[in-house]
Protein backbone atom coordinates (compact mmCIF):
# COMPACT_ATOMS: atom_id res chain seq x y z
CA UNK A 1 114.07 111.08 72.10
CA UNK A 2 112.59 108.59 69.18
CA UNK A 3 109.38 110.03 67.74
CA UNK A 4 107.61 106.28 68.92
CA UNK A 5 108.66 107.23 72.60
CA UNK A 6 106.39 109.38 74.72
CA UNK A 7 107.85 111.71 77.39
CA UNK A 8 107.54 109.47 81.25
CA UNK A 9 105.32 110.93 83.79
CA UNK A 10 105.72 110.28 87.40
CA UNK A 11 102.65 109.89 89.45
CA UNK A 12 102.59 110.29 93.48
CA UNK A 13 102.82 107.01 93.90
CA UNK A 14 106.35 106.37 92.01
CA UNK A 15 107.66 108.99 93.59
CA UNK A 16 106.67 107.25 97.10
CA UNK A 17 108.10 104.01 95.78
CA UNK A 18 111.10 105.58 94.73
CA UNK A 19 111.35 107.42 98.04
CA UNK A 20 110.69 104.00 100.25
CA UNK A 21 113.45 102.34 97.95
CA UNK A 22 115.94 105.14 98.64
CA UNK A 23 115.40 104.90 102.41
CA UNK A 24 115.12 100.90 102.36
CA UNK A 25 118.65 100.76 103.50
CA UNK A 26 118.32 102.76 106.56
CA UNK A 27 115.10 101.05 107.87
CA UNK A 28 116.01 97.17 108.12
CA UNK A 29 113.25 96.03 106.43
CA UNK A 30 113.57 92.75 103.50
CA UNK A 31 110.65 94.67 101.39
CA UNK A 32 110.33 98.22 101.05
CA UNK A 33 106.97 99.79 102.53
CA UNK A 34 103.52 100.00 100.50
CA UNK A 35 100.38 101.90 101.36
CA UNK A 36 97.17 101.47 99.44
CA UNK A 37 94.35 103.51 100.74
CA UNK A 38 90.90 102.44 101.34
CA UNK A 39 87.71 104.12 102.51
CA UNK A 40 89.82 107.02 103.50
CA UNK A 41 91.91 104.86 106.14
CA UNK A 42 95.33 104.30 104.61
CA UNK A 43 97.27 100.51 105.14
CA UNK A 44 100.79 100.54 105.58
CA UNK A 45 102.65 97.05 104.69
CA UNK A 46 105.74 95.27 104.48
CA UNK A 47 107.33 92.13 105.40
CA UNK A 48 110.47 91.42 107.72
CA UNK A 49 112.00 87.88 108.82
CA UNK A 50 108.97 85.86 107.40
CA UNK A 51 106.24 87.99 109.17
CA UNK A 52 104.13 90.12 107.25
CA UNK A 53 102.96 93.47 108.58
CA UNK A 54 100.12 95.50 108.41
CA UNK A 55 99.40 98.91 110.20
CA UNK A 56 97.09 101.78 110.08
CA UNK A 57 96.16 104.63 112.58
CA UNK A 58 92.71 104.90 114.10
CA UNK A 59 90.64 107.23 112.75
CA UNK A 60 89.36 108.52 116.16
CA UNK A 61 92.75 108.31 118.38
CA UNK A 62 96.56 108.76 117.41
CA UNK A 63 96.78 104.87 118.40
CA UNK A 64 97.92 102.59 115.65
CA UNK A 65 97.08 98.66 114.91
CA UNK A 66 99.46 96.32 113.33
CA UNK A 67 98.03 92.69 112.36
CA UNK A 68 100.83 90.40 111.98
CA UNK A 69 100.82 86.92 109.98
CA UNK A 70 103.77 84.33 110.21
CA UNK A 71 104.02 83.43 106.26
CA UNK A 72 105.44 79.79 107.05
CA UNK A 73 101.94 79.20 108.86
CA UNK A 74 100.39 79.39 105.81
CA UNK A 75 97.06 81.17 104.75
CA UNK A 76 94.77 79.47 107.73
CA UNK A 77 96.79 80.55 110.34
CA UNK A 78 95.26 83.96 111.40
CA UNK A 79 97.97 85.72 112.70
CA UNK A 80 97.73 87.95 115.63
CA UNK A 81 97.78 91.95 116.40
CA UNK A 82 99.17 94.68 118.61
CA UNK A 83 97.96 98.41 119.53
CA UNK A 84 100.75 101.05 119.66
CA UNK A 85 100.16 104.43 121.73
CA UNK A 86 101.41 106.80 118.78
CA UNK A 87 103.52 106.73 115.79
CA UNK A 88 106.68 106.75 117.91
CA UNK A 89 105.88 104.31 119.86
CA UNK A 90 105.27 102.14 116.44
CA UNK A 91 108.54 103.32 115.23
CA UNK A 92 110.51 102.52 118.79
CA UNK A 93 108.80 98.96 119.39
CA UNK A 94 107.93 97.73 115.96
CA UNK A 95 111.48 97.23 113.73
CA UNK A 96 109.32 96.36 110.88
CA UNK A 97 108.09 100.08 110.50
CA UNK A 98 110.81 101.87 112.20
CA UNK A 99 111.21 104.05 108.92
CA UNK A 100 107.24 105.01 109.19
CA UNK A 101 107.73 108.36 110.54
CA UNK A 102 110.09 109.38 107.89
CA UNK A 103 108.34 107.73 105.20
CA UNK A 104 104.71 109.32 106.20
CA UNK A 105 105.30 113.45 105.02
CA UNK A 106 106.36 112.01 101.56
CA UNK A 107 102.97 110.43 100.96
């Protein structure tokens, strides 16, 4: 090592990244997974065949919302929604977040 280079660190969140990379070819998805927390509630995204998705579980129920929004539509188009009983069900009807359940004990 050069004495102008400092040793790399790896915060949580690279690891995560790194971990959603490494797993991007398994899940079918054209951009890995993100998740930015907020308030406590954390927001899972991605984007698959021109749709971008956006899930997070209910704080009060094991149900999970995913707002959807065609990207061809534009920025006024206000997409539309869907509730999902549990994360499986997520992971069996939604391909967009079918690596979820893997992805979720690495966060």
């Amino acid at each position: 090592m050069h004495a102008h280079q400092q040793p790399a660190t790896t915060s949580k969140s690279q690891v995560r990244d790194a971990a959603i990379q490494i797993s991007k070819p398994q899940t079918l998805n054209s951009h890995p997974i993100t998740c930015e927390t907020l308030d406590g509630a954390s927001y899972f995204s991605t984007t698959r065949r021109g749709v971008h998705y956006c899930a997070y579980k209910q704080h009060d129920s094991d149900q999970w919302w995913v707002s959807t929004h065609r990207i061809a539509l534009g920025s006024m188009h206000i997409g539309g929604g869907r509730y999902y009983r549990d994360l499986n069900d997520l992971a069996a009807n939604c391909k967009a977040f079918a690596a979820l359940p893997a992805l979720l004990p690495l966060i």
